[in-house]
C-alpha atoms as a PDB file:
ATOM      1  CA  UNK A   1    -281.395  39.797  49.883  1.00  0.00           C
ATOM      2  CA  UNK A   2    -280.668  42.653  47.856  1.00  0.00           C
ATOM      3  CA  UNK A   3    -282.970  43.998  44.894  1.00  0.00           C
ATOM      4  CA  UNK A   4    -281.837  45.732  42.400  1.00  0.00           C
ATOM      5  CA  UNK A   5    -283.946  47.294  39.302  1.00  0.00           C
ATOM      6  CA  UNK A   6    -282.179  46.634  35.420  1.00  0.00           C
ATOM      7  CA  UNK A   7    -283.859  47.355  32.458  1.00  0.00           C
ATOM      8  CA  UNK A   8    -287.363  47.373  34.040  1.00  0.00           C
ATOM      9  CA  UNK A   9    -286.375  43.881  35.760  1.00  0.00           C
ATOM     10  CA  UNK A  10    -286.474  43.367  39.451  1.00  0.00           C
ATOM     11  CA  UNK A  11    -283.298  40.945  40.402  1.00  0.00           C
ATOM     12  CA  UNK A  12    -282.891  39.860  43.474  1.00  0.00           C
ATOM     13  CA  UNK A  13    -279.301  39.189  44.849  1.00  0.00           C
ATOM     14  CA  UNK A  14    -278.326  37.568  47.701  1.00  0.00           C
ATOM     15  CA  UNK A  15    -275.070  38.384  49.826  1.00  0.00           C
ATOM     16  CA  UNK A  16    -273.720  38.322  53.254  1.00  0.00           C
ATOM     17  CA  UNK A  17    -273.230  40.384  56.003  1.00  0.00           C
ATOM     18  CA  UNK A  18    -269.215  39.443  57.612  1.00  0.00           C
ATOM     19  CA  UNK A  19    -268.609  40.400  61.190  1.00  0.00           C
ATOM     20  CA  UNK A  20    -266.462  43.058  61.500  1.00  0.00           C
ATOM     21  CA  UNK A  21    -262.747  41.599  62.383  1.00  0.00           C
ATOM     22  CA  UNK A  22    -262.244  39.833  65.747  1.00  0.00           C
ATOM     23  CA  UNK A  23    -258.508  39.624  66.967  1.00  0.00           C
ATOM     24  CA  UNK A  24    -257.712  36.241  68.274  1.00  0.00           C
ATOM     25  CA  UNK A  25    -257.156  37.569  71.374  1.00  0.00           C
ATOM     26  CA  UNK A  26    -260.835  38.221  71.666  1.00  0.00           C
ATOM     27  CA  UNK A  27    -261.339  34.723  70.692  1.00  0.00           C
ATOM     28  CA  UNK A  28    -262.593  32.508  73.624  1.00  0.00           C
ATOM     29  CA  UNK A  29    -259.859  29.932  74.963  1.00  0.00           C
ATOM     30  CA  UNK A  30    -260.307  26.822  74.095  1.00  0.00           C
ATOM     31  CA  UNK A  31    -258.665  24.464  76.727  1.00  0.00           C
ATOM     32  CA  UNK A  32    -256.935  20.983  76.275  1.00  0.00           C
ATOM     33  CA  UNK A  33    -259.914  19.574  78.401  1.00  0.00           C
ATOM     34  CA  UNK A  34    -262.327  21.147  75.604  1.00  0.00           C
ATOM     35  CA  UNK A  35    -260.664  19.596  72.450  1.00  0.00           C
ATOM     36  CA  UNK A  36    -263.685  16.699  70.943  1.00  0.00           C
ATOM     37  CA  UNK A  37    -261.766  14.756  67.770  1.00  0.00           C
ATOM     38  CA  UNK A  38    -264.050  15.780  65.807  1.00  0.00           C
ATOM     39  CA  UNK A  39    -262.981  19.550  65.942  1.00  0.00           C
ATOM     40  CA  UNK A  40    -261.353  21.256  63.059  1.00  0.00           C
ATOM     41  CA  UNK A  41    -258.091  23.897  62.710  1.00  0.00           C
ATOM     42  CA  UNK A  42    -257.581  25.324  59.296  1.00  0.00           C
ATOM     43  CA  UNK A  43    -253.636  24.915  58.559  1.00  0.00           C
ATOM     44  CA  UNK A  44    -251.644  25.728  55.602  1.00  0.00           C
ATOM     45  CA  UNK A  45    -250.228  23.667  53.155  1.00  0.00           C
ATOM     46  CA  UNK A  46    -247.086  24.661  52.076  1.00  0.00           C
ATOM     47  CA  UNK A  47    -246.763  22.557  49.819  1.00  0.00           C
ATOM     48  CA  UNK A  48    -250.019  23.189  47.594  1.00  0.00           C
ATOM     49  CA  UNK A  49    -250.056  26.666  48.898  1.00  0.00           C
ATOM     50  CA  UNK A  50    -253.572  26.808  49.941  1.00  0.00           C
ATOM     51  CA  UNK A  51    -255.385  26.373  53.394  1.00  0.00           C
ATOM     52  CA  UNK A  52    -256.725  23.040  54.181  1.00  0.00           C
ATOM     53  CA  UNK A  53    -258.749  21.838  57.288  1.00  0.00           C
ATOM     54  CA  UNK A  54    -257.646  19.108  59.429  1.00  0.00           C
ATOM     55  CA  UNK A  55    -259.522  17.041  62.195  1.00  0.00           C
ATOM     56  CA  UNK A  56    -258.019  17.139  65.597  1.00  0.00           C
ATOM     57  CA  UNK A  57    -258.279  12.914  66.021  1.00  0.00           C
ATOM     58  CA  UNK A  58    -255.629  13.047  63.252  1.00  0.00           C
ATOM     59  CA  UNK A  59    -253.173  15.263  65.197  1.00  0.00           C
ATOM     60  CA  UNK A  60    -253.280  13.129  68.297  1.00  0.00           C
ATOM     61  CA  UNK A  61    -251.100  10.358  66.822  1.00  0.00           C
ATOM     62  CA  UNK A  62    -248.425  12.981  66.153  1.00  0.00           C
ATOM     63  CA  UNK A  63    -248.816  15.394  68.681  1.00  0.00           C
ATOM     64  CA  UNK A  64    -248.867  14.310  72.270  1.00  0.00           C
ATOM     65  CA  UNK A  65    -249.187  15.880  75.845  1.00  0.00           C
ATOM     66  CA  UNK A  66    -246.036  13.550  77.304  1.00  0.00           C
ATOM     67  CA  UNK A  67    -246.856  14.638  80.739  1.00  0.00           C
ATOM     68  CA  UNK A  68    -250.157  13.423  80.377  1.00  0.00           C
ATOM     69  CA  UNK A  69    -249.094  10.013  78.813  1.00  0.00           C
ATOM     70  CA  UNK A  70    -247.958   7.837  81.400  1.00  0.00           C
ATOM     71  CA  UNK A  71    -246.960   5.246  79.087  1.00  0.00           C
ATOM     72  CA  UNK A  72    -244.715   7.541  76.067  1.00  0.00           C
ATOM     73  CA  UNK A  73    -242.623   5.479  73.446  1.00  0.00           C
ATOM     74  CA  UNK A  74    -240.148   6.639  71.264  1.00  0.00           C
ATOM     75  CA  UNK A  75    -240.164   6.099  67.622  1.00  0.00           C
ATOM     76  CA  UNK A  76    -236.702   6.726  66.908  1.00  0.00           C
ATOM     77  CA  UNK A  77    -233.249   7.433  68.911  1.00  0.00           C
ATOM     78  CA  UNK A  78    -233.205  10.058  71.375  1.00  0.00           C
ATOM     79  CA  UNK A  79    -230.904  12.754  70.314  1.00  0.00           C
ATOM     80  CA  UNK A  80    -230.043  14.963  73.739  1.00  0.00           C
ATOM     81  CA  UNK A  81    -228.420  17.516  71.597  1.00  0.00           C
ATOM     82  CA  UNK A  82    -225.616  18.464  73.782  1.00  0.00           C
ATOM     83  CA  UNK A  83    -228.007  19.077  76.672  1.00  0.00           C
ATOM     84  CA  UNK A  84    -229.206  16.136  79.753  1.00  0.00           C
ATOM     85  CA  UNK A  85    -231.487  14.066  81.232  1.00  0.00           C
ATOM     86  CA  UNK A  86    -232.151  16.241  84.519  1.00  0.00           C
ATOM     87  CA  UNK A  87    -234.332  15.496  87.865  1.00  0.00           C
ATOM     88  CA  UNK A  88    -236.020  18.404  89.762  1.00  0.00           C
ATOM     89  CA  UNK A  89    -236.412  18.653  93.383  1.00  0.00           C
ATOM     90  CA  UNK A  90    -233.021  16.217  94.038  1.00  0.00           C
ATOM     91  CA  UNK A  91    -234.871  13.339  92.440  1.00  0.00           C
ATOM     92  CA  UNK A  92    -233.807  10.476  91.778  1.00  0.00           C
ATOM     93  CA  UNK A  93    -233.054   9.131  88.064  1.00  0.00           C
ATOM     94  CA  UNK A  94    -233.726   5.636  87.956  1.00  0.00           C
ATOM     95  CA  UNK A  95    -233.191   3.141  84.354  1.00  0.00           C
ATOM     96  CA  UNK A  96    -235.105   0.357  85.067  1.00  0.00           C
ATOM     97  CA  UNK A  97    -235.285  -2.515  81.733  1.00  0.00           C
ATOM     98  CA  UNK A  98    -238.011  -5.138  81.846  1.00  0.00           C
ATOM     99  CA  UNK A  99    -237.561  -8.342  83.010  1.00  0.00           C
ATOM    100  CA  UNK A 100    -234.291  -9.579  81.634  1.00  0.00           C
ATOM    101  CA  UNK A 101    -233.704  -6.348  79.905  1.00  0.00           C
ATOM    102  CA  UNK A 102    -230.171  -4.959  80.494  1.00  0.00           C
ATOM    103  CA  UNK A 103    -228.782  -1.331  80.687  1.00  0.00           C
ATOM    104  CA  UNK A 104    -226.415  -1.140  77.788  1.00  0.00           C
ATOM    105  CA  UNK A 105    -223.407   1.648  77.988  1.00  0.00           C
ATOM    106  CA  UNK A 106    -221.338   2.019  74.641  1.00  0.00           C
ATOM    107  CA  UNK A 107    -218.606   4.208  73.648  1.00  0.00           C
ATOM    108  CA  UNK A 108    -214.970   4.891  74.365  1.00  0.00           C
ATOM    109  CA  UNK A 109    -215.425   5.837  77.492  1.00  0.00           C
ATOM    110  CA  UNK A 110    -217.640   5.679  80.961  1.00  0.00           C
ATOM    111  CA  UNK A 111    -217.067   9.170  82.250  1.00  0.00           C
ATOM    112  CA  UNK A 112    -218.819   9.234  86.358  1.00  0.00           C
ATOM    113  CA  UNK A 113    -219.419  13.327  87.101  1.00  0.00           C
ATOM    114  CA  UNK A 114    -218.999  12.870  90.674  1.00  0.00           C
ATOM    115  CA  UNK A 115    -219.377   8.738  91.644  1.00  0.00           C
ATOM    116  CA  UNK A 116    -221.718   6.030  91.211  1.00  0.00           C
ATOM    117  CA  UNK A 117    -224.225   5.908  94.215  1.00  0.00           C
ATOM    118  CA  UNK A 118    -223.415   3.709  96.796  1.00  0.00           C
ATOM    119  CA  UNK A 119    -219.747   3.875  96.357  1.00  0.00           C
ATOM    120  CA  UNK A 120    -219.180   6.298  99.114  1.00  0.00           C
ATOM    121  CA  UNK A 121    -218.036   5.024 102.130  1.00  0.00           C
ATOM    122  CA  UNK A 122    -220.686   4.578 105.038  1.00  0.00           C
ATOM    123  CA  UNK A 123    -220.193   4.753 108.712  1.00  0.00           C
ATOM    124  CA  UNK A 124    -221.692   2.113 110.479  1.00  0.00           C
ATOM    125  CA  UNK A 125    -223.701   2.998 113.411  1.00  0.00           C
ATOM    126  CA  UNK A 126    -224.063   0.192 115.170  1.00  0.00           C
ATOM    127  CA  UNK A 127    -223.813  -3.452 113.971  1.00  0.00           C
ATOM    128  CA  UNK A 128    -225.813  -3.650 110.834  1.00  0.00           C
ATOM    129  CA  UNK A 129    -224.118  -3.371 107.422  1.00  0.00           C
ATOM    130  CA  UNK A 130    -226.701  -2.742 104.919  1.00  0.00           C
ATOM    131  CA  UNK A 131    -225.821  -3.649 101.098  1.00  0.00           C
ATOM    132  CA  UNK A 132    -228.106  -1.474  99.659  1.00  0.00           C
ATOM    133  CA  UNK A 133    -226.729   1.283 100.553  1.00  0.00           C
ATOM    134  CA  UNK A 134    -222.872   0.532  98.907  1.00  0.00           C
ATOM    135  CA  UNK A 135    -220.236  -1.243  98.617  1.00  0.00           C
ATOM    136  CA  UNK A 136    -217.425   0.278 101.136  1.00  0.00           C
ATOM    137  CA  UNK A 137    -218.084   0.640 104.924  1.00  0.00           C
ATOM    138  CA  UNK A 138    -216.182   1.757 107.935  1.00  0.00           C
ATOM    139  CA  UNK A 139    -216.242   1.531 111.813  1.00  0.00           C
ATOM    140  CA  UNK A 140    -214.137   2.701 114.778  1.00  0.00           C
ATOM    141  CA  UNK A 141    -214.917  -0.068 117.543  1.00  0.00           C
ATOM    142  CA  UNK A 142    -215.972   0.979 120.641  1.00  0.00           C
ATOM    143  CA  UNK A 143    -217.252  -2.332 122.131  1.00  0.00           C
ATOM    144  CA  UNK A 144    -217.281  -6.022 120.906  1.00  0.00           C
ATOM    145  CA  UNK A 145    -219.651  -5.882 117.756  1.00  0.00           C
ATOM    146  CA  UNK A 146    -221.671  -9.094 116.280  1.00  0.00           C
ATOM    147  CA  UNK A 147    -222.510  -7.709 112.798  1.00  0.00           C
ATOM    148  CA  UNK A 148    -225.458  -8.308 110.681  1.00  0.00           C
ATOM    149  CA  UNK A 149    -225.925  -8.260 106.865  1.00  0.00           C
ATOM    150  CA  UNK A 150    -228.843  -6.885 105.507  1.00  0.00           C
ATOM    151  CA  UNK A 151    -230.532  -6.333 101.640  1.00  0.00           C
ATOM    152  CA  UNK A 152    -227.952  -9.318 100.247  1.00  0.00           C
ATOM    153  CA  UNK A 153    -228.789 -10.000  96.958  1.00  0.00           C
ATOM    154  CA  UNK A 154    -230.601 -13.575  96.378  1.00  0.00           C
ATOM    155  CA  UNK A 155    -228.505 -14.721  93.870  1.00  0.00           C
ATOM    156  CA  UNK A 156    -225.336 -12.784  94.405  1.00  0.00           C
ATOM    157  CA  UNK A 157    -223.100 -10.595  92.541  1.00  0.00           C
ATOM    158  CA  UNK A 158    -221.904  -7.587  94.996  1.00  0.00           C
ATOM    159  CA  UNK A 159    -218.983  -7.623  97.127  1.00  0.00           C
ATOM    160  CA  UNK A 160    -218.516  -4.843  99.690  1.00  0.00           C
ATOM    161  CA  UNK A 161    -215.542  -4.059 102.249  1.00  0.00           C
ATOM    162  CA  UNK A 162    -215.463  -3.234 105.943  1.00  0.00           C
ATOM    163  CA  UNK A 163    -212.550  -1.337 106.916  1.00  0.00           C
ATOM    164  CA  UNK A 164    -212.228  -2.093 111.138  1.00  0.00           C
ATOM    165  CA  UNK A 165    -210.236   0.248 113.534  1.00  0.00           C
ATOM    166  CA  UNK A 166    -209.495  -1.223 116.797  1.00  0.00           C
ATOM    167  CA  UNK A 167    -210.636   0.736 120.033  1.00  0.00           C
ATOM    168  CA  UNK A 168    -207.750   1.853 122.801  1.00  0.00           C
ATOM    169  CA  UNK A 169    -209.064  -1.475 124.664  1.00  0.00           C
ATOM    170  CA  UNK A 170    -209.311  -4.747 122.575  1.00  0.00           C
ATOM    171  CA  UNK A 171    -212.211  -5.764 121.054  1.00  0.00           C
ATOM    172  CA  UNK A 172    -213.773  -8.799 119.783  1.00  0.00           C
ATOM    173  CA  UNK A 173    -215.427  -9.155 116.285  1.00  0.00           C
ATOM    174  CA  UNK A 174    -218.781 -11.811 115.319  1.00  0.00           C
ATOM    175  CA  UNK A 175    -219.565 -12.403 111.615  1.00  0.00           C
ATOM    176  CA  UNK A 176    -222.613 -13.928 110.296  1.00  0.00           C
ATOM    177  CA  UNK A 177    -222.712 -17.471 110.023  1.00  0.00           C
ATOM    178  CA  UNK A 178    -223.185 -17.251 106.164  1.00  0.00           C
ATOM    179  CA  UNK A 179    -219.379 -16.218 105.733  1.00  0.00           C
ATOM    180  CA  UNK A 180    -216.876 -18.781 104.500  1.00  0.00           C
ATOM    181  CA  UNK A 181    -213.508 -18.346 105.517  1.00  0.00           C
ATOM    182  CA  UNK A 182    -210.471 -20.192 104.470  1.00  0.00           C
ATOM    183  CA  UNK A 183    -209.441 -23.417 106.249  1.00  0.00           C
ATOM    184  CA  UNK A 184    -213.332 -22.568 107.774  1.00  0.00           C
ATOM    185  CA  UNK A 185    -211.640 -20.150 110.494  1.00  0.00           C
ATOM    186  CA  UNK A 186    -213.144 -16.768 111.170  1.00  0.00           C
ATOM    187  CA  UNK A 187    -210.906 -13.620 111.135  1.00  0.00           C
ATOM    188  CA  UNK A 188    -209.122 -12.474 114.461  1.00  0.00           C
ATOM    189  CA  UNK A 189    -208.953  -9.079 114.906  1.00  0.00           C
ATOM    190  CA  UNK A 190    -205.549  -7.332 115.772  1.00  0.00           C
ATOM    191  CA  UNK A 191    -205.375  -6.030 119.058  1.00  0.00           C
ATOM    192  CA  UNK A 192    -203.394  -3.261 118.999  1.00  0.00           C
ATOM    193  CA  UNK A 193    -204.756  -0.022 119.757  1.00  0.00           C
ATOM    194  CA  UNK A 194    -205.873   1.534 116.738  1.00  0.00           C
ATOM    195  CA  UNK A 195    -205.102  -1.306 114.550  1.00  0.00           C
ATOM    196  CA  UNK A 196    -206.565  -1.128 111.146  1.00  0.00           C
ATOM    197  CA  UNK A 197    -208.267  -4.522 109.585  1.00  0.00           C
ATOM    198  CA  UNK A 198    -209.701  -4.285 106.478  1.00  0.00           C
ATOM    199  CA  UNK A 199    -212.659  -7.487 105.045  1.00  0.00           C
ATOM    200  CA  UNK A 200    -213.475  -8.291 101.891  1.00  0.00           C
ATOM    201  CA  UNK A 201    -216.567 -10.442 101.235  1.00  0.00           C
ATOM    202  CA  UNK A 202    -218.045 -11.363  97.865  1.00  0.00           C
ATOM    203  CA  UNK A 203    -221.585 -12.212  97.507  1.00  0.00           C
ATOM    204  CA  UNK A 204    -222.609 -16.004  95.710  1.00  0.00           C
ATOM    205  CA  UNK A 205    -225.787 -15.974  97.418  1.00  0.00           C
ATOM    206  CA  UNK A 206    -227.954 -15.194 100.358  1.00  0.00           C
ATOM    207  CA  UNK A 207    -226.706 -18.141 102.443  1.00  0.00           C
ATOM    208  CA  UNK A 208    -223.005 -18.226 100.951  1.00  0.00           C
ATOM    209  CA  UNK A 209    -220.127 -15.141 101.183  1.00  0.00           C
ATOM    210  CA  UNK A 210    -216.551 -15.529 100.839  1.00  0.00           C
ATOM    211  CA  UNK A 211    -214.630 -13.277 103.254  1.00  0.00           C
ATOM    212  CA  UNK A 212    -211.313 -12.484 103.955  1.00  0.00           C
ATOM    213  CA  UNK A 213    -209.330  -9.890 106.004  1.00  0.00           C
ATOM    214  CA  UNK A 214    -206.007  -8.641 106.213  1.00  0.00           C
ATOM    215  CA  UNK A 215    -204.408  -7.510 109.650  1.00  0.00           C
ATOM    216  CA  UNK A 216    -202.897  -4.695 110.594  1.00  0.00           C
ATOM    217  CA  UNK A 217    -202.513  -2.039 108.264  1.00  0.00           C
ATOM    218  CA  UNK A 218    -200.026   0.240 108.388  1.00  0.00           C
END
């Protein structure tokens, strides 16, 4: 309070001392983990061109941490802008719809960078041919080889081929007992040495595959 003497009157005024300036770099931090929604940030308005406050529970609708949300939606269409959806640390990128949901691809084109996984062929090691890992496999016999079929889809819809090269001695070939096989006659192997025999089975269910193999390629 400030007194000041006018015309034989005593008035008393009363003002404010201001800290001096701060810079905000003196300011103390205020972390993510501190924020309460009932904090405050003064923001322009461009608009009305003057400062008006605004209550941090009504930026968290707009503005959110997506890392922390485990369960983000979009509101709109995702525009990449000429860049891409990229995995760190080789991981995988996985589209996974709900339930019946389908993954939709539209446009002129399907353009594959390098291939779509599980395409590439696989050596098989032993006598197992495991469908979830592609569609194309190969072997070099080296004894006579019962093979097993593992990871085949329930209710069907893959087919996969086993290309077969015949070892320097002959060797005999076992398919599973779910394989079909015209006139209900399992594939013979050629015998030559070094014989190629390629199979082609298509998946209807777990319990019924159509196969079929042609001899001897040259």
């Amino acid at each position: 309070m400030k007194k000041w003497i006018i015309g034989g009157l005593a008035i008393l005024i009363p003002f404010t001392v201001w800290a001096a300036d701060q810079k905000i770099s003196a300011l103390t931090a205020l972390t993510s983990a501190g924020f309460a929604t009932d904090d405050e940030f003064a923001i322009v308005d461009t608009s009305a061109t003057e400062t008006k406050r605004v209550v941090v529970s009504e930026l968290d609708g707009r503005w959110q941490d997506i890392v922390s949300d485990t369960t983000p939606q979009l509101g709109g269409d995702l525009d990449v802008n000429s860049n891409s959806l990229v995995s760190v640390s080789n991981g995988d990128v996985d589209i996974a719809p709900n339930g019946s949901g389908k993954v939709t691809i539209t446009g002129a084109a399907l353009e594959v960078a390098e291939r779509i996984k599980g395409n590439d062929v696989a050596t098989i090691g032993a006598s197992a041919i495991d469908l979830a890992t592609g569609n194309y496999f190969t072997k070099t016999l080296s004894a006579n080889t019962t093979f097993t079929f593992s990871n085949v889809p329930t209710n069907g819809g893959q087919s996969f081929s086993v290309r077969l090269i015949q070892d320097s001695t002959t060797r005999t070939v076992t398919w599973p007992a779910a394989v079909e096989w015209e006139g209900g006659t399992a594939h013979v192997m050629s015998t030559g040495s070094a014989d190629v025999d390629v199979c082609t089975f298509i998946v209807w269910s777990s319990s019924s595959i159509s196969g079929n193999c042609v001899q001897d390629l040259q």
